[in-house]
N, C-alpha and C. Protein backbone atom coordinates (compact mmCIF):
# COMPACT_ATOMS: atom_id res chain seq x y z
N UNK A 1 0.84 -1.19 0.00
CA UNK A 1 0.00 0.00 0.00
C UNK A 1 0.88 1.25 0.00
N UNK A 2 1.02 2.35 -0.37
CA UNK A 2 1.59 3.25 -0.64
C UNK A 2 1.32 4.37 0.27
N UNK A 3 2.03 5.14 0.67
CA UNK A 3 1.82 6.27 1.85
C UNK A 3 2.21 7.55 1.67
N UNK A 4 1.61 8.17 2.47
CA UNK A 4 1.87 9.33 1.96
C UNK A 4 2.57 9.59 3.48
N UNK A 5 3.94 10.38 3.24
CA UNK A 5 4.77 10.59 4.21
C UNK A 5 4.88 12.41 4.42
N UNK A 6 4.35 12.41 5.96
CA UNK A 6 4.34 13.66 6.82
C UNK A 6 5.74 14.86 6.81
N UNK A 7 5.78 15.83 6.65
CA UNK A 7 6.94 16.54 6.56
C UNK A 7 7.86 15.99 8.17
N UNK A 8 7.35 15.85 9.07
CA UNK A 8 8.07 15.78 10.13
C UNK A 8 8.82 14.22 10.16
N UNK A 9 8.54 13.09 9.09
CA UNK A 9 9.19 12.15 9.18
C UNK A 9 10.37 12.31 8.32
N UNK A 10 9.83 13.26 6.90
CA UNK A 10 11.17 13.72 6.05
C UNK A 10 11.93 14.18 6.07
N UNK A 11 11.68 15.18 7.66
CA UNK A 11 12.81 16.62 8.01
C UNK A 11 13.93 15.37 9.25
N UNK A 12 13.36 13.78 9.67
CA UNK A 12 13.99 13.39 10.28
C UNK A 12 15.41 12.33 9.10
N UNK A 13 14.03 11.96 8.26
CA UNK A 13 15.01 11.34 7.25
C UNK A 13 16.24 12.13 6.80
N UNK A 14 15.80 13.54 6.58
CA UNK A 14 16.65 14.33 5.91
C UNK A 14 17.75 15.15 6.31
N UNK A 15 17.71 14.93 7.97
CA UNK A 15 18.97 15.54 9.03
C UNK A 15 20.13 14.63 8.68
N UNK A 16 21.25 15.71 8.73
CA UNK A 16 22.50 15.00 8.22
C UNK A 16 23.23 14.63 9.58
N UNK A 17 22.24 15.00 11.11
CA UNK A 17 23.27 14.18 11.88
C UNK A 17 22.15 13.02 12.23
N UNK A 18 21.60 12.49 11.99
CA UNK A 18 20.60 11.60 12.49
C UNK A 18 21.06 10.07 12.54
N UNK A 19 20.91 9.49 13.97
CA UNK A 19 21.12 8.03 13.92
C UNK A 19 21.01 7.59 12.70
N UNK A 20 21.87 5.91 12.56
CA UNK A 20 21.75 5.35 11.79
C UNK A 20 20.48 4.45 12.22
N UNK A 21 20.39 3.86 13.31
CA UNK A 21 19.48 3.50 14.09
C UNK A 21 18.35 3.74 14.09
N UNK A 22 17.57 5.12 13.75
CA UNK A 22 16.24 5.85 13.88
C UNK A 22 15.82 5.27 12.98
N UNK A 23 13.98 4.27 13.70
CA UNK A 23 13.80 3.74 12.79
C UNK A 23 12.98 4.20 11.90
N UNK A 24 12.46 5.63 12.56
CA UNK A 24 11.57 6.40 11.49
C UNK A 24 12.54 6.53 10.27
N UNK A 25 13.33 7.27 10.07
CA UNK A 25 14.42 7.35 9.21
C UNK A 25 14.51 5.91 8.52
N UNK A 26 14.60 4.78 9.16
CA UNK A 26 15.09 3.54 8.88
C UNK A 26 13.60 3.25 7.58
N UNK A 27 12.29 3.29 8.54
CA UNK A 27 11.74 3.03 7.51
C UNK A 27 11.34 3.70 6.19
N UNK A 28 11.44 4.88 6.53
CA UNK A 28 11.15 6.11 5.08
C UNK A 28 12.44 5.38 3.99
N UNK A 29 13.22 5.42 4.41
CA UNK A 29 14.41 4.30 3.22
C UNK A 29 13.86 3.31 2.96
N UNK A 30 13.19 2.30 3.98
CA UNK A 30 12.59 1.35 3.10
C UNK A 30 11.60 1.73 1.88
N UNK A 31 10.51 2.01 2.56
CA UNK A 31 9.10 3.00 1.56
C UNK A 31 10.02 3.37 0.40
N UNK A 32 10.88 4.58 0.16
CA UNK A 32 11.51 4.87 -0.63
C UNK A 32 11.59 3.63 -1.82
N UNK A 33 12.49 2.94 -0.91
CA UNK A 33 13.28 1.75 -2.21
C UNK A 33 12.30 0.72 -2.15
N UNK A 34 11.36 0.99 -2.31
CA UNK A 34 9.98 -0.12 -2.46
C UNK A 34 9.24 0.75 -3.33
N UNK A 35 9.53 2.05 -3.43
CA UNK A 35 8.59 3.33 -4.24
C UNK A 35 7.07 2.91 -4.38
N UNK A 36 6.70 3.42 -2.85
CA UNK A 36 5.24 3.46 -2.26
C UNK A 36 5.00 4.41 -1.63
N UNK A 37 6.18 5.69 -1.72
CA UNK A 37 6.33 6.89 -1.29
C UNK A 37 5.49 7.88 -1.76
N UNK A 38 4.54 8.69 -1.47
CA UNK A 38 3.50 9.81 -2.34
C UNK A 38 3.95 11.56 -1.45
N UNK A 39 4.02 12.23 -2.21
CA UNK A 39 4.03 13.63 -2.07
C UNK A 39 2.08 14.19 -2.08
N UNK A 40 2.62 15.25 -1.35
CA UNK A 40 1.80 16.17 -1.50
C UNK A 40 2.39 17.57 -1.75
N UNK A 41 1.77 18.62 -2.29
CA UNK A 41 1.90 19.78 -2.47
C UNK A 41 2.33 20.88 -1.41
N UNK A 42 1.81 20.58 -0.16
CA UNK A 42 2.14 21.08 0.82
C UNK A 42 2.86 20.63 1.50
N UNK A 43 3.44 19.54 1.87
CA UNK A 43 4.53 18.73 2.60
C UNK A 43 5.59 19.40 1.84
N UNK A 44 5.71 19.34 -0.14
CA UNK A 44 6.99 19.85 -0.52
C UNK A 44 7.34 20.99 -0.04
N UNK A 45 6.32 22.08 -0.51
CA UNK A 45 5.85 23.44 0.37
C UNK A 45 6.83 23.52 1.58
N UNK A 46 6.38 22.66 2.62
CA UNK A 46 6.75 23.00 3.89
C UNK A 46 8.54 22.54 4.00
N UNK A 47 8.75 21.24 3.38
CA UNK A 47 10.31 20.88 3.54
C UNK A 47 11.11 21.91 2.50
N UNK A 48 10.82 22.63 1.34
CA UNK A 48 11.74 23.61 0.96
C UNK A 48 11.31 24.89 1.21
N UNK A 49 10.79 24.97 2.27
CA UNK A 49 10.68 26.53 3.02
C UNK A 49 11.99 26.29 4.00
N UNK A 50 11.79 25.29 4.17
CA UNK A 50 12.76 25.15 5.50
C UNK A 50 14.43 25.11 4.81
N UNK A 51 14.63 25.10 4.08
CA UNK A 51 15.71 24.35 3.38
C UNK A 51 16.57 25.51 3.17
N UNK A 52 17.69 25.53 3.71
CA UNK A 52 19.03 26.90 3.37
C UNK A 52 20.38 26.09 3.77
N UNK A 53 21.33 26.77 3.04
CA UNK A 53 21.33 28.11 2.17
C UNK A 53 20.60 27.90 1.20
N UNK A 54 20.82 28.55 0.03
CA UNK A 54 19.89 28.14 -1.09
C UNK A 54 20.42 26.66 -1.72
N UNK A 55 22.05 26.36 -1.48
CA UNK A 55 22.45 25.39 -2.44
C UNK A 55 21.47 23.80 -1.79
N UNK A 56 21.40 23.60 -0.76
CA UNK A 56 20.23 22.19 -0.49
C UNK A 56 19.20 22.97 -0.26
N UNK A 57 18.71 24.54 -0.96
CA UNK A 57 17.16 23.91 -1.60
C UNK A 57 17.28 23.63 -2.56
N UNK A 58 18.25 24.16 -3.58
CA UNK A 58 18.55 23.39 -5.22
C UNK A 58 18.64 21.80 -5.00
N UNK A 59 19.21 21.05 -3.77
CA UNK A 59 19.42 20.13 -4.12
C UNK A 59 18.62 19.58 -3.33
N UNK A 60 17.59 19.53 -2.37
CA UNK A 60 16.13 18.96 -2.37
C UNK A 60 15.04 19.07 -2.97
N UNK A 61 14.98 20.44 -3.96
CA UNK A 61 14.13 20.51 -4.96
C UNK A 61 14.17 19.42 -5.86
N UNK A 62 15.37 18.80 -5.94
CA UNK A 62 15.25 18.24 -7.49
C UNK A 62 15.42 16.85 -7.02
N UNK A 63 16.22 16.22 -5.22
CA UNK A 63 15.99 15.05 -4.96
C UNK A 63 13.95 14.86 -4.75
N UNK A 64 13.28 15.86 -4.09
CA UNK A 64 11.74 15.78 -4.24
C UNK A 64 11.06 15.70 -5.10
N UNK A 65 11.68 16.15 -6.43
CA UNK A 65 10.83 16.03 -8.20
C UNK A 65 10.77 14.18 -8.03
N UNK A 66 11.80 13.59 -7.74
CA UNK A 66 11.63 12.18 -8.06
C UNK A 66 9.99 11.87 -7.54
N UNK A 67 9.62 12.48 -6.69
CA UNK A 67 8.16 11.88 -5.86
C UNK A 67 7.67 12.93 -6.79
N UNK A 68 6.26 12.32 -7.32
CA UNK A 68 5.09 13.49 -8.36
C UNK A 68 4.05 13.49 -6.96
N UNK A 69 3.45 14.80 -7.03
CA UNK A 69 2.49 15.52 -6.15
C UNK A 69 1.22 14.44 -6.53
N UNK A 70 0.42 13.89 -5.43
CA UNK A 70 -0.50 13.36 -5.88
C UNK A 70 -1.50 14.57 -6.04
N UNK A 71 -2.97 13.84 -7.42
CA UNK A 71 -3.91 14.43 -7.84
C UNK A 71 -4.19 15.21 -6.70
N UNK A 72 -4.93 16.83 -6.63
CA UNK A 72 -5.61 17.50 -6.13
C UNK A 72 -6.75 18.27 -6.38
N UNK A 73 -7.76 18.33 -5.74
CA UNK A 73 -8.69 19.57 -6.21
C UNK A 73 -9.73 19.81 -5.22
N UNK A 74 -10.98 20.28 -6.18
CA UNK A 74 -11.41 21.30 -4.98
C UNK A 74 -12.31 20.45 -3.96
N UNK A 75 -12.79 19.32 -4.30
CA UNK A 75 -13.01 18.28 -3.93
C UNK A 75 -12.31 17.81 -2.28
N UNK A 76 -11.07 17.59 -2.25
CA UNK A 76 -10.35 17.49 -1.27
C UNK A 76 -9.80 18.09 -0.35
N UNK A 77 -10.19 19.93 -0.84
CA UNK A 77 -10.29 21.07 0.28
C UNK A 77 -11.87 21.03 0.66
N UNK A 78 -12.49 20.73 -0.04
CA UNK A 78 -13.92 20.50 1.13
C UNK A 78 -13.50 19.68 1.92
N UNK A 79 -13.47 18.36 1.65
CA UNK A 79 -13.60 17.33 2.54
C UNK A 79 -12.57 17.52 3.51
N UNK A 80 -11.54 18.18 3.10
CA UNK A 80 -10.31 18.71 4.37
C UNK A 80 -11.04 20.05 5.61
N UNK A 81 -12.03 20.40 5.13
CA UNK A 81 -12.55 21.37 6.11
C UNK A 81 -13.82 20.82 6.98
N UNK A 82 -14.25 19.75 6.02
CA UNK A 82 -15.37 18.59 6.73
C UNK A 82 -14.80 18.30 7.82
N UNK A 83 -13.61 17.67 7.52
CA UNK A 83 -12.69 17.14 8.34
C UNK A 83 -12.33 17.83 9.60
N UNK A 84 -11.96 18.65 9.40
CA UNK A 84 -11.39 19.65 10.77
C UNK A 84 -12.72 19.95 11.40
N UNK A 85 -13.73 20.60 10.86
CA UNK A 85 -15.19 20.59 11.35
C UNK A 85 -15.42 19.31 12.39
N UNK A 86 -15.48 18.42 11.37
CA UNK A 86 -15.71 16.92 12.34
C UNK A 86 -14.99 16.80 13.85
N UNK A 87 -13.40 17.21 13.60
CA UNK A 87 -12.78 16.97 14.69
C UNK A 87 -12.99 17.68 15.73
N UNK A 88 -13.01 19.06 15.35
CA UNK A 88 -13.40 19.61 16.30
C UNK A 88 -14.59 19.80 17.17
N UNK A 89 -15.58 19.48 16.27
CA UNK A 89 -17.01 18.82 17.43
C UNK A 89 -17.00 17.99 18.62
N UNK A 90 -15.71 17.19 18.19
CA UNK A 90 -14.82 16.24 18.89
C UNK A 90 -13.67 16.73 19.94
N UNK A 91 -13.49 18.36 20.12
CA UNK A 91 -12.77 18.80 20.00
C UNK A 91 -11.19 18.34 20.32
N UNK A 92 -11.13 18.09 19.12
CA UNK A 92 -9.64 18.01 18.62
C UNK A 92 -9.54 18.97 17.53
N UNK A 93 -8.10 19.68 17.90
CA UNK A 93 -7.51 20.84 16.63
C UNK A 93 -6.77 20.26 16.13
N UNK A 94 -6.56 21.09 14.51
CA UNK A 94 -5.46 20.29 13.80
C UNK A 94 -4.95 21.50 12.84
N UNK A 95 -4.45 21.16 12.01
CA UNK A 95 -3.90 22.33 10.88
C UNK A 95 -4.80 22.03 9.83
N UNK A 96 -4.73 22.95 8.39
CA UNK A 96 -5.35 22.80 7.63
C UNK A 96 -4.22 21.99 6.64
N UNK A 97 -3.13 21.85 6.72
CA UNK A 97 -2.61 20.57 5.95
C UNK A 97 -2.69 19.12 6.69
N UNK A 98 -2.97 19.43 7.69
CA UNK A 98 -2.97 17.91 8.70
C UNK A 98 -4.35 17.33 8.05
N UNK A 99 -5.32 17.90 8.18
CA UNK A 99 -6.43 17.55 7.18
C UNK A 99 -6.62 17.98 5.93
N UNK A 100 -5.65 18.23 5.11
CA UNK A 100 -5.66 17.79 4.15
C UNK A 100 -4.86 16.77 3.36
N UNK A 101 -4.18 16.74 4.17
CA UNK A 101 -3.24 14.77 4.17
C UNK A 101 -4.23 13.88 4.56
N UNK A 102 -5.44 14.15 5.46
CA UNK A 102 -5.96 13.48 5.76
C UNK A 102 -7.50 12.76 4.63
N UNK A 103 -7.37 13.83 3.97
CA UNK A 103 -8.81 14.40 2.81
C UNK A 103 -8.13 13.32 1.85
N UNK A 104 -6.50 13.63 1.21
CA UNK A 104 -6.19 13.07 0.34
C UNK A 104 -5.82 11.62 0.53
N UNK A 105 -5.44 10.89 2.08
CA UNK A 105 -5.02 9.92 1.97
C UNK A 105 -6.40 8.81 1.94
N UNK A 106 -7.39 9.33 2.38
CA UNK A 106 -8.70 8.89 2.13
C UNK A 106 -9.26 8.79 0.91
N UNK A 107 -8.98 9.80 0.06
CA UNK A 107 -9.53 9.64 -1.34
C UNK A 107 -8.85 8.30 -2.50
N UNK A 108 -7.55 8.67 -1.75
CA UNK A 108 -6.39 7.83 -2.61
C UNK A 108 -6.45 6.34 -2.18
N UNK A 109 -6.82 6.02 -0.68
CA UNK A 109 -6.76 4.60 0.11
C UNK A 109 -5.08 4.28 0.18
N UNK A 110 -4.96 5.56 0.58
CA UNK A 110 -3.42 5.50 0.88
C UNK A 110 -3.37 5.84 3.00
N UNK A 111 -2.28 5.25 3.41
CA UNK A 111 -1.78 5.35 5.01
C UNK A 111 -0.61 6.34 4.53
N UNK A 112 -0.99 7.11 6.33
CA UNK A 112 0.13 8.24 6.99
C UNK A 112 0.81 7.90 7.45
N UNK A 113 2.14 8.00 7.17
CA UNK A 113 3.05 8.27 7.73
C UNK A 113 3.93 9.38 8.62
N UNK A 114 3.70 8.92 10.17
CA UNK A 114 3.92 10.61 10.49
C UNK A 114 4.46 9.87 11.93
N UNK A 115 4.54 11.10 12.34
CA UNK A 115 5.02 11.23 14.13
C UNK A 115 4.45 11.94 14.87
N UNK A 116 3.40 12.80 14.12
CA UNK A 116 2.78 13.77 14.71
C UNK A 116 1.78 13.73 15.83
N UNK A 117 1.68 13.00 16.35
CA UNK A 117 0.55 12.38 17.86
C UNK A 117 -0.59 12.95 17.26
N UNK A 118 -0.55 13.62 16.62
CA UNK A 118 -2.11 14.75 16.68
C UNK A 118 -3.41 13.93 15.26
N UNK A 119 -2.06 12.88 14.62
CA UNK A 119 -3.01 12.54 14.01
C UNK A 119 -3.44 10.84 14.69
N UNK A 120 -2.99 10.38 15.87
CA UNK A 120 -3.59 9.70 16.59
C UNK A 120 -5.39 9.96 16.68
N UNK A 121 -5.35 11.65 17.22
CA UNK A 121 -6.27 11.91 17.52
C UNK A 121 -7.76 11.80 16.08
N UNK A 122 -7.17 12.57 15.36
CA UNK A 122 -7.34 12.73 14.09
C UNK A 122 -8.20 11.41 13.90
N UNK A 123 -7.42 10.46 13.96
CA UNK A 123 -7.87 8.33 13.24
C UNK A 123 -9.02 8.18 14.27
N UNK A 124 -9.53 8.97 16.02
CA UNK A 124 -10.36 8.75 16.19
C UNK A 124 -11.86 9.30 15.82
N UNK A 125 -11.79 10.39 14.80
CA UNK A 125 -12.64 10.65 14.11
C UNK A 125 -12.79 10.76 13.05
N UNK A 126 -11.98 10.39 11.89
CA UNK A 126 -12.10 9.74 10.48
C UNK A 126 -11.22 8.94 10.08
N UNK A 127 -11.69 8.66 8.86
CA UNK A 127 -11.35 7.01 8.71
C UNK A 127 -10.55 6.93 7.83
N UNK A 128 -8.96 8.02 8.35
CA UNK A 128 -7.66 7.36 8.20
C UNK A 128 -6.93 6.16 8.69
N UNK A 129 -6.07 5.72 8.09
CA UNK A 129 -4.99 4.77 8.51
C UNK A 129 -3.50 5.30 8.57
N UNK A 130 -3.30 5.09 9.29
CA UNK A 130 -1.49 5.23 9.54
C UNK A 130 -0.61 4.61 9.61
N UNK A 131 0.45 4.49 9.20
CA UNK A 131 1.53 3.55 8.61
C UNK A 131 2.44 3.53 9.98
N UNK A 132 3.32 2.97 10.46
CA UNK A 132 3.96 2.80 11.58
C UNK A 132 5.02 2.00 11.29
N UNK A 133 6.45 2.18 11.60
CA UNK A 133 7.71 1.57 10.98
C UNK A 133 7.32 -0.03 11.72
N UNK A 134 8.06 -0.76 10.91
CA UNK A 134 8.05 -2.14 11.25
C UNK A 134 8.98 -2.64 12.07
């Protein structure tokens, strides 16, 4: 099954002092070299905002082209605001990309990959799945 992976597991993959050991890290290499890895638009967004000097954003821009942005539209910003609506009746907060990873991994029947606790909360009011290293 293919996943769509959270900026906060990529910014761990992507630290140049990071255990060899970490198995978050450990498994995003697997996913990778199994290419079941999915982008979103805003995850890229968020990992080359972060990215300086400019020379590794040139050179995560173009290691991130390898992953294509999955389909989007307007479709999946409703259901991403359904979403947050929902949770919060529940009250649980979230971001508006946290549900919309959540909009798209639902549409796609794709699992999250993340670290983010918040989408623990998240799986108890819609009907995501989340991926978890092995």
């Amino acid at each position: 099954m293919n996943v769509i992976v959270d900026t906060c597991v990529w910014t761990r993959f992507l630290q140049r002092t990071r255990s060899a050991s970490d198995p978050v890290a450990s498994e995003l290499g697997r996913l990778i070299r199994a290419d079941t890895v999915q982008l979103i638009g805003a995850i890229r967004q968020e990992l080359l905002s972060g990215a300086r000097p400019d020379e590794r954003f040139g050179k995560l821009r173009d290691y991130l082209r390898f992953f294509p942005n999955l389909p989007q539209d307007e479709q999946d910003d409703e259901c991403a605001a359904d979403y947050y609506n929902s949770c919060r009746r529940h009250g649980i907060q979230g971001s508006s990309t946290d549900f919309l990873i959540c909009a798209l991994a639902v549409r796609h029947r794709l699992k999250i990959f993340t670290v983010d606790k918040d989408f623990d909360g998240y799986a108890k009011c819609l009907p995501i799945k989340l991926h978890h290293p092995r």
